[in-house]
Protein backbone atom coordinates (compact mmCIF):
# COMPACT_ATOMS: atom_id res chain seq x y z
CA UNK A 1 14.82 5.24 26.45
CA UNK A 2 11.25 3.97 25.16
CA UNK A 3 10.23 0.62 25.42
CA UNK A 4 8.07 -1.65 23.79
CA UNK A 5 9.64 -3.82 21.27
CA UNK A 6 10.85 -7.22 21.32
CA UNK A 7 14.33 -7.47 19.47
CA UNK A 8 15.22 -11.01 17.65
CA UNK A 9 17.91 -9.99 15.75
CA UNK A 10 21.36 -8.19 16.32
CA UNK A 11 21.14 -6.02 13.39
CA UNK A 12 18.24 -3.78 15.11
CA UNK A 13 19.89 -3.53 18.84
CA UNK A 14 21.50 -0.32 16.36
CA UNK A 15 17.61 1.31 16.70
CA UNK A 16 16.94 0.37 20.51
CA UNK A 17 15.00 3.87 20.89
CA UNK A 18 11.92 2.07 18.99
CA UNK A 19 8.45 3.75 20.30
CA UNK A 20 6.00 2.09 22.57
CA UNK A 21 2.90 0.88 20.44
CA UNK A 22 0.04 3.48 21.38
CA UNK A 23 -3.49 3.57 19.64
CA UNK A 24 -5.82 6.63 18.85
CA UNK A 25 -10.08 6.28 18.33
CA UNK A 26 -9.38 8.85 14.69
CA UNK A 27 -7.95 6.99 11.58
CA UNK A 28 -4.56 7.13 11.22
CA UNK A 29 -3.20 7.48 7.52
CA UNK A 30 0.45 6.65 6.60
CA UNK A 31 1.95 7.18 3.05
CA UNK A 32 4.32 4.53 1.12
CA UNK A 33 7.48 5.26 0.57
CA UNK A 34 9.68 7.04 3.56
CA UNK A 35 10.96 10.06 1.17
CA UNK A 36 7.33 11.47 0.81
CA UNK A 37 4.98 9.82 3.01
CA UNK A 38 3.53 11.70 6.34
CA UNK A 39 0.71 10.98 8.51
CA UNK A 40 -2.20 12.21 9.20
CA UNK A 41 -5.44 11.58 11.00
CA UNK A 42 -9.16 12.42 9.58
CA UNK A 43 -10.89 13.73 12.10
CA UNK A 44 -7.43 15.65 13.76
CA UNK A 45 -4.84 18.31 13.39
CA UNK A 46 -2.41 16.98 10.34
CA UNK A 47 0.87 15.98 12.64
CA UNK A 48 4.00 18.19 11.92
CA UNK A 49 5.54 17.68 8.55
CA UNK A 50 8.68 15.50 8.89
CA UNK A 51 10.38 13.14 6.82
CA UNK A 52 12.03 10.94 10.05
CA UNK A 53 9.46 7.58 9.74
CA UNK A 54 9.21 6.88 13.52
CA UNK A 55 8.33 10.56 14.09
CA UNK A 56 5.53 10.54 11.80
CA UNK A 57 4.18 7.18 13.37
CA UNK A 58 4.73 7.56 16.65
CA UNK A 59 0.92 7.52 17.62
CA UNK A 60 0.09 4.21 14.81
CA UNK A 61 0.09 1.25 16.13
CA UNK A 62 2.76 -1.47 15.65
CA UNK A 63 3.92 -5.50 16.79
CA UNK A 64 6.13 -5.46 19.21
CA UNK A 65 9.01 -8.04 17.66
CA UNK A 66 11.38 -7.06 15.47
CA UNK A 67 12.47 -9.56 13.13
CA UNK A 68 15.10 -10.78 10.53
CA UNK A 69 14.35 -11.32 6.69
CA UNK A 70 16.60 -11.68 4.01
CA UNK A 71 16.32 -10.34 0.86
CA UNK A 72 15.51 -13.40 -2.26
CA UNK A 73 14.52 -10.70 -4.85
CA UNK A 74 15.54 -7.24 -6.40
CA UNK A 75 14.16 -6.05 -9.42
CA UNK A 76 13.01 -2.93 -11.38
CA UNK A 77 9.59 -2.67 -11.29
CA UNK A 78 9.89 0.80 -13.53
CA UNK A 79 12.47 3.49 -14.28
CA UNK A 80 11.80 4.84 -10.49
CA UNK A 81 10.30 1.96 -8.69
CA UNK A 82 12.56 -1.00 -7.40
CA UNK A 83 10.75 -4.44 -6.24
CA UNK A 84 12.48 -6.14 -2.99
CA UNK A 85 11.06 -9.71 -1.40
CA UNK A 86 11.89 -10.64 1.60
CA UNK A 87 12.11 -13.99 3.24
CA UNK A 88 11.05 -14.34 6.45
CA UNK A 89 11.87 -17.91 8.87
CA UNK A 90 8.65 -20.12 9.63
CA UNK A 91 10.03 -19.10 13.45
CA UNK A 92 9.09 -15.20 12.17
CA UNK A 93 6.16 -15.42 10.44
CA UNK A 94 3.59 -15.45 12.89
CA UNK A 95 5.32 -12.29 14.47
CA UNK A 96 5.19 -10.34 11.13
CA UNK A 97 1.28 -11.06 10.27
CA UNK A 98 0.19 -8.25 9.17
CA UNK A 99 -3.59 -7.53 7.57
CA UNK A 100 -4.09 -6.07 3.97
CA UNK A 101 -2.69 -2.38 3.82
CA UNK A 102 -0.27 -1.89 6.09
CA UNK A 103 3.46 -1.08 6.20
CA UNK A 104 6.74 -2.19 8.30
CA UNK A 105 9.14 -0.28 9.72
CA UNK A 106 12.72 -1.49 7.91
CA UNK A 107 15.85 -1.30 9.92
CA UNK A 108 19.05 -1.46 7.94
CA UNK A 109 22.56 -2.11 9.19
CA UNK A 110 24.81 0.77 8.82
CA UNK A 111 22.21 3.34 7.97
CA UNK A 112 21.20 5.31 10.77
CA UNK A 113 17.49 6.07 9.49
CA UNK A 114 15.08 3.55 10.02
CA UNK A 115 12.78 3.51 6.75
CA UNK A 116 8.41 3.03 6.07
CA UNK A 117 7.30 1.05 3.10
CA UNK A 118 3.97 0.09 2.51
CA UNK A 119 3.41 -3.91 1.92
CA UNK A 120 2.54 -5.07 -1.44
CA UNK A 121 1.55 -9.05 -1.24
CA UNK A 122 -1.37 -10.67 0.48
CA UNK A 123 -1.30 -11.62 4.34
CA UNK A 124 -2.02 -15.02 2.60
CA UNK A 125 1.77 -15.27 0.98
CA UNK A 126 3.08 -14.35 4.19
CA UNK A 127 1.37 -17.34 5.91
CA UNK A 128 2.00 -19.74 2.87
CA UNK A 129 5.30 -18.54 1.29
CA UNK A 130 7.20 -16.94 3.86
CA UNK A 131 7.48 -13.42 1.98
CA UNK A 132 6.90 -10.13 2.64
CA UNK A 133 6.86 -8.03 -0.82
CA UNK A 134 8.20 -3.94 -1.40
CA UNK A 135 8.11 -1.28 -4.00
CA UNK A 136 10.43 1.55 -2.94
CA UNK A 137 10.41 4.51 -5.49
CA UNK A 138 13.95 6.10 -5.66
CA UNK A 139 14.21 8.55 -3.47
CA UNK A 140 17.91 10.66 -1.44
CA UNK A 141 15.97 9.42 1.96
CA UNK A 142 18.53 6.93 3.02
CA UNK A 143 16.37 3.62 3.25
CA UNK A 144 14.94 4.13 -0.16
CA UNK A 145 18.54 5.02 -1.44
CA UNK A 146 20.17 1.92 0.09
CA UNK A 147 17.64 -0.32 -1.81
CA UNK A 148 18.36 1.46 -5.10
CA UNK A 149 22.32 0.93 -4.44
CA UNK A 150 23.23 -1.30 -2.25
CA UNK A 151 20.21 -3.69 -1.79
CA UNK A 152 20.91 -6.98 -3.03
CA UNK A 153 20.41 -11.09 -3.05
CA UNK A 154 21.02 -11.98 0.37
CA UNK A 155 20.96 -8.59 2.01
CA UNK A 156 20.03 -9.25 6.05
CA UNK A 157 17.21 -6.24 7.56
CA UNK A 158 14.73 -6.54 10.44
CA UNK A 159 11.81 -5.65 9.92
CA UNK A 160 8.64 -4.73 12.07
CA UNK A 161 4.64 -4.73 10.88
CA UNK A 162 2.79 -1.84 11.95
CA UNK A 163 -0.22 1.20 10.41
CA UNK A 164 -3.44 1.96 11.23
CA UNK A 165 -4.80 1.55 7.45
CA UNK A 166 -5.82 -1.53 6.47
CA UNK A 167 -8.76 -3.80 4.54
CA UNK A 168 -11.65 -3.33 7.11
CA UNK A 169 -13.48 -7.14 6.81
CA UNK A 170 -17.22 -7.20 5.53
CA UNK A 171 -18.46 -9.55 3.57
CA UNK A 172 -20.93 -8.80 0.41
CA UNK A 173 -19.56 -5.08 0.47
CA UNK A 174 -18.36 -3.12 -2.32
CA UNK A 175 -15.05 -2.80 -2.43
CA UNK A 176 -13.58 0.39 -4.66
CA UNK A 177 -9.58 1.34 -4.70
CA UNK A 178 -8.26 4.31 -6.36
CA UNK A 179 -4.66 4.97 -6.46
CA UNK A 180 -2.36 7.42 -7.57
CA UNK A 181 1.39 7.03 -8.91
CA UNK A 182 2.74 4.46 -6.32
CA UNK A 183 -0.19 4.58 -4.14
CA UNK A 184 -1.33 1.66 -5.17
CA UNK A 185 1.13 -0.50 -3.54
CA UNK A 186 -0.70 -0.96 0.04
CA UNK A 187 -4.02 -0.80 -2.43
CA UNK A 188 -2.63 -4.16 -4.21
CA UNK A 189 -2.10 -5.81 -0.67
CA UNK A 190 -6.18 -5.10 -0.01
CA UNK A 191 -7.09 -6.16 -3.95
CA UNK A 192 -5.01 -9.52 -3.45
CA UNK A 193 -6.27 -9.98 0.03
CA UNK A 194 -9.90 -9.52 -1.75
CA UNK A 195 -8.99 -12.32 -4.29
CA UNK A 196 -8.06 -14.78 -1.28
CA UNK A 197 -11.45 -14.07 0.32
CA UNK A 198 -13.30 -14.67 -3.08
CA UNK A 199 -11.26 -17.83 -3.88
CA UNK A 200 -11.95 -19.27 -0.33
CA UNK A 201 -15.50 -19.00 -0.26
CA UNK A 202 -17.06 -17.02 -3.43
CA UNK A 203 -20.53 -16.99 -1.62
CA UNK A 204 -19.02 -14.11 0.96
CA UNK A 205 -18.35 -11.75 -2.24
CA UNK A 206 -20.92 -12.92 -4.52
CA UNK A 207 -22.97 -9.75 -4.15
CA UNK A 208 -20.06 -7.41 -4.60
CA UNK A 209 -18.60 -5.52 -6.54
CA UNK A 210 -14.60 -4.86 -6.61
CA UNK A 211 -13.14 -1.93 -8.89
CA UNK A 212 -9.41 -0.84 -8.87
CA UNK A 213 -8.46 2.71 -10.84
CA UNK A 214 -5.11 3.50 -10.84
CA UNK A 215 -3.58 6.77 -12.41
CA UNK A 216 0.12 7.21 -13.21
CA UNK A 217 2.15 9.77 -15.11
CA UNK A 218 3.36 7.29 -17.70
CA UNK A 219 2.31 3.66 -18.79
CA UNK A 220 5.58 2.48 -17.59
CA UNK A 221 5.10 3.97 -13.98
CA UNK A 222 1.85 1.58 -13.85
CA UNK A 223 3.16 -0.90 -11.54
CA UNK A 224 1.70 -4.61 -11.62
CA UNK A 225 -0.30 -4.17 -14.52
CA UNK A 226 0.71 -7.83 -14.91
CA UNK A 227 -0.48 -9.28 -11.35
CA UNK A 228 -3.13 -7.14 -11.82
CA UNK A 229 -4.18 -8.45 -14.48
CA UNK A 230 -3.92 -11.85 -13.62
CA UNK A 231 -6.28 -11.66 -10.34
CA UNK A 232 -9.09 -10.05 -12.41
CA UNK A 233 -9.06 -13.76 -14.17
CA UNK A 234 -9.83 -14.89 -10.53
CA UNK A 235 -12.04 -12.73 -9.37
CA UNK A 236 -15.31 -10.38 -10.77
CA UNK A 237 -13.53 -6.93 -11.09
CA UNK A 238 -13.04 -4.14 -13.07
CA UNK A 239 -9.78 -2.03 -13.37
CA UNK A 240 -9.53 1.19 -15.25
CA UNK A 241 -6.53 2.66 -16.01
CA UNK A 242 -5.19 6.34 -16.25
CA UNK A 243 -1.85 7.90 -17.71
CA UNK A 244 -1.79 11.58 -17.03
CA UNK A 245 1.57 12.74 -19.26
CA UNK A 246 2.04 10.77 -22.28
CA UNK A 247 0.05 9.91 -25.01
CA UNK A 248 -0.69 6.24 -26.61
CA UNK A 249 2.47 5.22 -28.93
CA UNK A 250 -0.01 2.47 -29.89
CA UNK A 251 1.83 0.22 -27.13
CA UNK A 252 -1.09 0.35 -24.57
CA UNK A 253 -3.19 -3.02 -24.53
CA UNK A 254 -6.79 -2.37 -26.01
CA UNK A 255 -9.61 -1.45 -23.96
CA UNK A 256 -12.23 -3.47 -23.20
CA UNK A 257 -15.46 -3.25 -20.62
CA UNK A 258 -13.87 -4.43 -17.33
CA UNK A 259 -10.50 -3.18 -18.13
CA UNK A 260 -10.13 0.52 -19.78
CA UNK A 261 -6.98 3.01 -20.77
CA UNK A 262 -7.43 6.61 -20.46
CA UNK A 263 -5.12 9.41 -21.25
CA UNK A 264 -6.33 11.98 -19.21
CA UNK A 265 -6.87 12.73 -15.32
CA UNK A 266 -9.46 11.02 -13.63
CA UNK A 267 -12.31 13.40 -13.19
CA UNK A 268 -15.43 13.89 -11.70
CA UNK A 269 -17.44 12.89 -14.94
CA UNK A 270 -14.94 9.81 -15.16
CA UNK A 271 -15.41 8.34 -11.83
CA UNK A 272 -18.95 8.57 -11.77
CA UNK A 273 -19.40 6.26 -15.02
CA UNK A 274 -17.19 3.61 -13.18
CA UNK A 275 -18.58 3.53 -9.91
CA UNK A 276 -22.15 3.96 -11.17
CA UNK A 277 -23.33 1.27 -10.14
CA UNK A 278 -21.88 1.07 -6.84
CA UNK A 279 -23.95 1.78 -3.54
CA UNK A 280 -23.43 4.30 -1.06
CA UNK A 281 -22.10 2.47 1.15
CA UNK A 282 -19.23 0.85 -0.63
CA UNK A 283 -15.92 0.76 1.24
CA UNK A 284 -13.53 2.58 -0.89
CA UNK A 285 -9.80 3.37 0.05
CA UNK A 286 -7.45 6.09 -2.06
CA UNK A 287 -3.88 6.38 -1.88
CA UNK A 288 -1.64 9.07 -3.50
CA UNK A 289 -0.49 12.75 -2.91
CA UNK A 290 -2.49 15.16 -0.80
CA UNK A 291 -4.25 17.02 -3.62
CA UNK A 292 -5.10 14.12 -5.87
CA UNK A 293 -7.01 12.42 -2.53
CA UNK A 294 -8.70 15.49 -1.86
CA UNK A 295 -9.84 15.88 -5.19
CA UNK A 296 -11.10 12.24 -5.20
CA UNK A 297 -12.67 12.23 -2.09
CA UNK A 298 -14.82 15.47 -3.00
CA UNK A 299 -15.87 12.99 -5.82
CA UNK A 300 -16.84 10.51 -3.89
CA UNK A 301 -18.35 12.59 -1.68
CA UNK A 302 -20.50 14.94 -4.41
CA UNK A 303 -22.03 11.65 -5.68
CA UNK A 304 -23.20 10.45 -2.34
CA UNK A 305 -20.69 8.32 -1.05
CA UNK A 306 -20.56 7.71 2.75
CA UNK A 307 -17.71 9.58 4.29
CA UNK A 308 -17.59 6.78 7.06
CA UNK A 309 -16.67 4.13 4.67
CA UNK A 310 -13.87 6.54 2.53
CA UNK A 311 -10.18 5.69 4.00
CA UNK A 312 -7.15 7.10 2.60
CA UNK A 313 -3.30 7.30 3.05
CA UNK A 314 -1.66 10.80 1.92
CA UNK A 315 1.97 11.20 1.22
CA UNK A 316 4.32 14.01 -0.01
């Protein structure tokens, strides 16, 4: 039986065969939501196609405590996409840190499959309110089922931090996110985590520049347009939205210069006008399916962008 992990609760002595933490020099990329994430690394063979979570991950690198939360929150984010918050103990909290873009491992009592979801919130409302925040898009994968069924007020799961993907810390660098459908929820944990950096000392990021596109299928399927929102009155940003299959009912909030609605795909031609003005160098992270990062990263790539500094998670 593997070792490596430190159990605090009852609940997970059900998953004892947890995998020993291991570590790899490549970047290791590792989707959102258990029913179509896999992993990959950049610079390796893909690893083989599976949909069990701890299979996929064996080789990313994870704490070694497992601990309880409860769940305070369930709510529909959109007509696929269920929000959860968890609670975590002060006890806990330090055991669960976990840095902007990463995921947990979720163990559930009476389902056999341990699930993957990607962190939404900041490590700053871990530290401050205790939470740890999930969007789980429906899904037959057991985990993501169970929170579309069963999930509820008070719920009990343990939960452990782990993923190689994550905000890499430089100050006065440009900071660009691009996500696709619900991509962007590890992508809103690095865009609030930017906002507590700017709001703690504004000199740091005074030179920078921060821009967030996010493409969906619908308007609705836009998750956290509203929190979204809300940090670009915090911070300097810009945001540009796409919806790829629908057209504008006349619903869609107005455009304006730091904050634009497109119905269309984001292209080449599209991407360049927004991250003009960006340098080379600019850190930039992409989350989605395989062929939309792929396509993105060419872009990125054809217009000069540093391969180094492009990080992205793929999932199917």
């Amino acid at each position: 039986m593997p070792t490596g992990a430190v159990v605090k609760s009852t609940a997970a002595g059900l998953f004892r065969f947890i995998f020993k933490s291991t570590s790899r020099h490549s970047f290791l990329c590792r989707s959102i939501s258990s029913d179509i994430e896999d992993e990959f690394t950049k610079f390796e063979e893909p690893a083989q196609h599976t949909r069990d979570h701890m299979k996929r991950t064996e080789h990313s690198e994870r704490h070694r405590e497992i601990c309880p939360a409860r769940v305070i929150s369930v709510k529909n984010l959109s007509p696929t996409v269920k929000g959860v918050l968890l609670h975590l103990n002060d006890s806990d909290r330090q055991a669960t840190s976990f840095l902007a873009g990463q995921w947990v491992d979720m163990f559930i009592p009476g389902v056999e499959t341990v699930g993957g979801f990607s962190i939404c919130n900041s490590p700053r409302s871990l530290e401050v309110e205790g939470v740890i925040e999930l969007a789980v898009k429906f899904s037959d994968h057991p985990p993501a089922h169970w929170i579309h069924t069963q999930c509820e007020v008070g719920s009990g799961v343990d939960i452990r931090v782990g993923g190689n993907f994550h905000y890499q810390s430089t100050a006065n660098k440009d900071l660009l996110l691009i996500a696709g459908g619900v991509g962007i929820n590890p992508l809103l944990s690095i865009f609030r985590h930017r906002r507590d950096l700017y709001l703690d000392n504004p000199e740091s990021l005074s030179l920078a520049k921060t821009t967030l596109i996010y493409s969906a299928k619908t308007y609705k399927e836009l998750l956290f347009q509203d929190k979204i929102e809300k940090i670009s009155q915090e911070i300097p940003c810009s945001r540009h939205y796409y919806i790829t299959k629908e057209g504008n009912d006349g619903t869609w909030p107005h455009s304006i210069p730091q904050r634009t609605y497109t119905n269309a795909k984001i292209s080449g031609e599209s991407l360049l006008r927004t991250i003009g003005s960006h340098t080379k160098a600019t850190d930039s992270y992409i989350c989605g399916p395989p062929a939309f990062i792929d396509r993105i990263e060419k872009n990125l790539l054809d217009v000069g962008f540093l391969k180094g500094n492009i990080f992205y998670e793929k999932w199917w």
